[in-house]
C-alpha atoms as a PDB file:
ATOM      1  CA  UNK A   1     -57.368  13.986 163.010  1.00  0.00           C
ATOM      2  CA  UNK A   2     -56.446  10.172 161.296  1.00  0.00           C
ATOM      3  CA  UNK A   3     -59.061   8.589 164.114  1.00  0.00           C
ATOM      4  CA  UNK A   4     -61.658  10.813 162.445  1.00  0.00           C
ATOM      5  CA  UNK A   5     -60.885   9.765 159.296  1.00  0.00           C
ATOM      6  CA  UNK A   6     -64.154   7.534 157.764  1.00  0.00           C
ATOM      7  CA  UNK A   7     -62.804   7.357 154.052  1.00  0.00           C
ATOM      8  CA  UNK A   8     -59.115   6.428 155.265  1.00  0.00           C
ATOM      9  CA  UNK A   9     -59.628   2.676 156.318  1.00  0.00           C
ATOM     10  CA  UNK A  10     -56.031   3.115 158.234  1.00  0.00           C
ATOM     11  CA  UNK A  11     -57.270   1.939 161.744  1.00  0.00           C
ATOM     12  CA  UNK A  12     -56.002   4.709 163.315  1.00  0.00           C
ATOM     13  CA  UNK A  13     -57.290   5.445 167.348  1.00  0.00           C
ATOM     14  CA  UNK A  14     -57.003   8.276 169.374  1.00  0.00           C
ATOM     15  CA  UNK A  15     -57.247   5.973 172.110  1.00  0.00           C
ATOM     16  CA  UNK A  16     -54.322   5.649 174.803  1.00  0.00           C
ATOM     17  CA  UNK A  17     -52.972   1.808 174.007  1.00  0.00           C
ATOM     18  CA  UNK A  18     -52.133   3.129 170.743  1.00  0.00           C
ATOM     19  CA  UNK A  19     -49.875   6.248 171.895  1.00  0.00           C
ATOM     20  CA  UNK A  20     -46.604   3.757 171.474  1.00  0.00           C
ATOM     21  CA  UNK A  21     -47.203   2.953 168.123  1.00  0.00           C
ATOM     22  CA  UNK A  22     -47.594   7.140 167.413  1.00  0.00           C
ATOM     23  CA  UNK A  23     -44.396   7.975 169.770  1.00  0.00           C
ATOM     24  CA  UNK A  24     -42.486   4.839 167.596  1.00  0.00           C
ATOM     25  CA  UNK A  25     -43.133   6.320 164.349  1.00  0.00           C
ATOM     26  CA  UNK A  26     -42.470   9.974 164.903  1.00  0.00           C
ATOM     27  CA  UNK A  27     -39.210   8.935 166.111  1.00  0.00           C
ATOM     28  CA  UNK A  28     -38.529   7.007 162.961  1.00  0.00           C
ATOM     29  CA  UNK A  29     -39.297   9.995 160.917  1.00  0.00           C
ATOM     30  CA  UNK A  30     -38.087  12.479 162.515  1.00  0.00           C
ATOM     31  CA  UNK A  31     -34.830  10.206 162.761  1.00  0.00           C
ATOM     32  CA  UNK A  32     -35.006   9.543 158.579  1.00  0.00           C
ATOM     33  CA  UNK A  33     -32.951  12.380 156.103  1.00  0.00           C
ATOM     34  CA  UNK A  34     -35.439  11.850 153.805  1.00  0.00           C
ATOM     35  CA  UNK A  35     -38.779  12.219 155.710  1.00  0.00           C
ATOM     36  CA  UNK A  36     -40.418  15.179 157.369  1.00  0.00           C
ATOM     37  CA  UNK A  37     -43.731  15.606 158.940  1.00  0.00           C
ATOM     38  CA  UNK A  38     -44.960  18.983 158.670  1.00  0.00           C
ATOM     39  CA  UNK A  39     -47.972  20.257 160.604  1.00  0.00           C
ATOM     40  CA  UNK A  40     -49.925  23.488 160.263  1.00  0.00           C
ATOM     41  CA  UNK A  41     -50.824  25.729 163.126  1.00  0.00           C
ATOM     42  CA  UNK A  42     -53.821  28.118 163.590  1.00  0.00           C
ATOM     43  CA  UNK A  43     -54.180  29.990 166.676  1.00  0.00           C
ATOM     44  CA  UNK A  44     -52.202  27.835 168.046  1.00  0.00           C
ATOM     45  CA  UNK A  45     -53.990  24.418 167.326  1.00  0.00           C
ATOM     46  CA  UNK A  46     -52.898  21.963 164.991  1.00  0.00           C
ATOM     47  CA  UNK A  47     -55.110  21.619 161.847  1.00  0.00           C
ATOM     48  CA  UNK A  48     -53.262  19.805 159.225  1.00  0.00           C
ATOM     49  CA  UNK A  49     -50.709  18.000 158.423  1.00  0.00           C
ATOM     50  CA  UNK A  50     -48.901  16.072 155.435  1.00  0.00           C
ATOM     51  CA  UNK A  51     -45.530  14.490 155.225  1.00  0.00           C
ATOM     52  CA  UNK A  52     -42.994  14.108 152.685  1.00  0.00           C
ATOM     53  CA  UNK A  53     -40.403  11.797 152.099  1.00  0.00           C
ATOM     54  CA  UNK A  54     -37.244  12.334 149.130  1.00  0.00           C
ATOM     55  CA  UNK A  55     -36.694   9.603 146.866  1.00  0.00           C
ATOM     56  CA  UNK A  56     -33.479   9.260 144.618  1.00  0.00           C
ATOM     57  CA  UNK A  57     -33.761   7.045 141.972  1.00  0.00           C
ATOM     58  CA  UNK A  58     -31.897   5.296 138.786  1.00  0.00           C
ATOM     59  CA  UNK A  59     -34.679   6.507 136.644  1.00  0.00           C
ATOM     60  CA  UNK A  60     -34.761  10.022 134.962  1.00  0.00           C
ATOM     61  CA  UNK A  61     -30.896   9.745 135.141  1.00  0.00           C
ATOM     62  CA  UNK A  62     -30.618   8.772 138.782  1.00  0.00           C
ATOM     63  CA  UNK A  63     -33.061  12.117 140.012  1.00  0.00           C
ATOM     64  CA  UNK A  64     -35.117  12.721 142.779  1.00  0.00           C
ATOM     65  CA  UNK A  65     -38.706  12.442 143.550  1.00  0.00           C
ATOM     66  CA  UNK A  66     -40.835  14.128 146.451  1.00  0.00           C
ATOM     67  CA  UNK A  67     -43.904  12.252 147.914  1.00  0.00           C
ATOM     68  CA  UNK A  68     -46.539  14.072 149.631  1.00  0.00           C
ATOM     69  CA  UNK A  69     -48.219  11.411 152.178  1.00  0.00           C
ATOM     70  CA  UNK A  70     -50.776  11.378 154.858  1.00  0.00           C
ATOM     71  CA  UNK A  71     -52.176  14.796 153.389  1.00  0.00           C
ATOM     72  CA  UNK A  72     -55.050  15.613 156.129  1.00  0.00           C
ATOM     73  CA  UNK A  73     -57.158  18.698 157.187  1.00  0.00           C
ATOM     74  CA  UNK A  74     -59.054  18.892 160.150  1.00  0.00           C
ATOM     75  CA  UNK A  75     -62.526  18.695 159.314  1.00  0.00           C
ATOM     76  CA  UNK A  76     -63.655  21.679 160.929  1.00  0.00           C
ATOM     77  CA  UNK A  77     -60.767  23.900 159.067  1.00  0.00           C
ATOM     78  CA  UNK A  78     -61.201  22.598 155.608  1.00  0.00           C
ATOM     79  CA  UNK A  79     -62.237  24.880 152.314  1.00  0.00           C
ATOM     80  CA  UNK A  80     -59.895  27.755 154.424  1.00  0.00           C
ATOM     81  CA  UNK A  81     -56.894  27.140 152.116  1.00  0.00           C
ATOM     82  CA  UNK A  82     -54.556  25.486 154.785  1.00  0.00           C
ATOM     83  CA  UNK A  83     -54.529  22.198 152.198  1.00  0.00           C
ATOM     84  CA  UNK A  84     -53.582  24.161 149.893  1.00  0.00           C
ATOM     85  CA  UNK A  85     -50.849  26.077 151.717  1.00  0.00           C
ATOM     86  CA  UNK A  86     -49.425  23.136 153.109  1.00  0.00           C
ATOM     87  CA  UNK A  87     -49.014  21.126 149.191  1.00  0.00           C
ATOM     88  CA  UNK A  88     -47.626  24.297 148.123  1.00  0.00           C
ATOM     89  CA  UNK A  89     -45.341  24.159 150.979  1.00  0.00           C
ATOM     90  CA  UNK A  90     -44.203  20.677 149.863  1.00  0.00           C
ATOM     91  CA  UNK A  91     -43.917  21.532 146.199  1.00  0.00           C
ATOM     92  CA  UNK A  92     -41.748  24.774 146.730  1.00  0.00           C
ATOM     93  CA  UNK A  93     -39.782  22.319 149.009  1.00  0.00           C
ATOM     94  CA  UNK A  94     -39.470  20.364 145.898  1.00  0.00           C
ATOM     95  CA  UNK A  95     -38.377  22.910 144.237  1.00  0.00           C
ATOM     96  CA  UNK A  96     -35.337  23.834 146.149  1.00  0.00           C
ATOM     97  CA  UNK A  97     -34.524  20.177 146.164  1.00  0.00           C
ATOM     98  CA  UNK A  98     -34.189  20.246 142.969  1.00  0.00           C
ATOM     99  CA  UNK A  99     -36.403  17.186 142.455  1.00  0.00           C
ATOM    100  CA  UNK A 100     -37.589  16.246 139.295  1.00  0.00           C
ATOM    101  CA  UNK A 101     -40.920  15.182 140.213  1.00  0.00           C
ATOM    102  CA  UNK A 102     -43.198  15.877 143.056  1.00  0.00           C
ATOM    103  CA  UNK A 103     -46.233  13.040 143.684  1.00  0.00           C
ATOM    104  CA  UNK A 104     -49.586  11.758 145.592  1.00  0.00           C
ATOM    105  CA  UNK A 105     -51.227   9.231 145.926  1.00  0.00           C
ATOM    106  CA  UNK A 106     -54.997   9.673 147.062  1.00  0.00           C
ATOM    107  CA  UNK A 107     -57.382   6.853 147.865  1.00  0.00           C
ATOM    108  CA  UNK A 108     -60.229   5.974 145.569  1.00  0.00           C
ATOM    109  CA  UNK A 109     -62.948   6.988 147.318  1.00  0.00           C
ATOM    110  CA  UNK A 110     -61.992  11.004 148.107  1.00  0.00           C
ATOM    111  CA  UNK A 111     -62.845  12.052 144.889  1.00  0.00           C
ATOM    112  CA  UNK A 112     -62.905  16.155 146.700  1.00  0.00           C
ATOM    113  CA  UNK A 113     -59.649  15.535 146.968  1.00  0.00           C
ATOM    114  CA  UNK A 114     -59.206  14.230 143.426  1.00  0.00           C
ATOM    115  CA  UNK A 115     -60.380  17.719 143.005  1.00  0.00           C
ATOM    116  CA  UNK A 116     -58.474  19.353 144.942  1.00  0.00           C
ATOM    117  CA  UNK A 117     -55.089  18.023 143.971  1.00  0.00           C
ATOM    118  CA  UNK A 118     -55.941  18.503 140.448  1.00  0.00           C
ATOM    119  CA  UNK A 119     -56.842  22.346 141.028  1.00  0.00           C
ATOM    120  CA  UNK A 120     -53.251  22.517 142.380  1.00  0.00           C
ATOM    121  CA  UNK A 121     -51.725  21.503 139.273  1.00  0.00           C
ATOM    122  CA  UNK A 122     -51.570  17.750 140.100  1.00  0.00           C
ATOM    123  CA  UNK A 123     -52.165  15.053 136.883  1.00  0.00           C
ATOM    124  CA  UNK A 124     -53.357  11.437 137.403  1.00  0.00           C
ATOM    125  CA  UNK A 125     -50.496   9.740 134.943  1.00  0.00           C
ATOM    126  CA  UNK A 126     -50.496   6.323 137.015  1.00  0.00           C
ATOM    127  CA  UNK A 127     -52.209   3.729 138.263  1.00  0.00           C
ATOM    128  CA  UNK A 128     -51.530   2.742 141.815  1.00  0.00           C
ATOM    129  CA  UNK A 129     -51.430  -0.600 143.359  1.00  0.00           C
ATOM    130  CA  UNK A 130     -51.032  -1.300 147.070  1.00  0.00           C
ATOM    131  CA  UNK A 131     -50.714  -4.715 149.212  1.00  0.00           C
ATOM    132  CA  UNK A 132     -51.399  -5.050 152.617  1.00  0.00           C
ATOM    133  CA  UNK A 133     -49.317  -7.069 154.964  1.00  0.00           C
ATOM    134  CA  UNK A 134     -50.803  -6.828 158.621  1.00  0.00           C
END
């Protein structure tokens, strides 16, 4: 689904070589307390996913944030509700976390998604900044 991916610039491949760098970071996450990769199932084929990752923090009187990353619908599936579903999957998870604070970022260009996230209750409060390093 992330090789597919036009608007995402990530460089992700679907191609064999890069298999090691996939197997390498699901075993980091699924290693990590405060990550999870979620993925959503239809007839027994795989057509979403999104991760999340818990944040404590000395702000807000030392509480806890959720981040929703690497949000992504299969192409084919979207406009069915599984987005949907699967953020309000990660908010009620929220929720019972008791975090204060649930939050995306989305890039620039998907303004559907802008959209989307903002029919779900979202609110664009910040500006993000981002620097790569390879």
């Amino acid at each position: 689904m992330f090789a597919a991916d036009s608007l995402g610039g990530h460089g992700d491949s679907a191609g064999p070589e890069n298999l090691p760098f996939y197997h390498a970071a699901f075993e980091r996450i699924a290693a990590s307390a405060n990550d999870t990769l979620f993925v959503a199932v239809r007839d027994g084929e795989v057509v979403g996913t999104f991760q999340t990752t818990l944040i404590v923090s000395m702000t807000g009187r030392g509480s806890s944030s959720l981040i929703i990353e690497a949000v992504h619908t299969r192409s084919d599936c979207r406009g069915m509700g599984i987005g949907a579903a699967m953020i309000r999957h990660a908010i009620e998870l929220g929720r019972v976390q008791g975090v204060r604070l649930v939050q995306l970022m989305s890039n620039a260009t998907r303004v559907d998604a802008h959209r989307f996230y903002s029919g779900l209750g979202f609110v664009q409060s910040h500006l993000g900044f981002k620097m790569k390093l390879r």
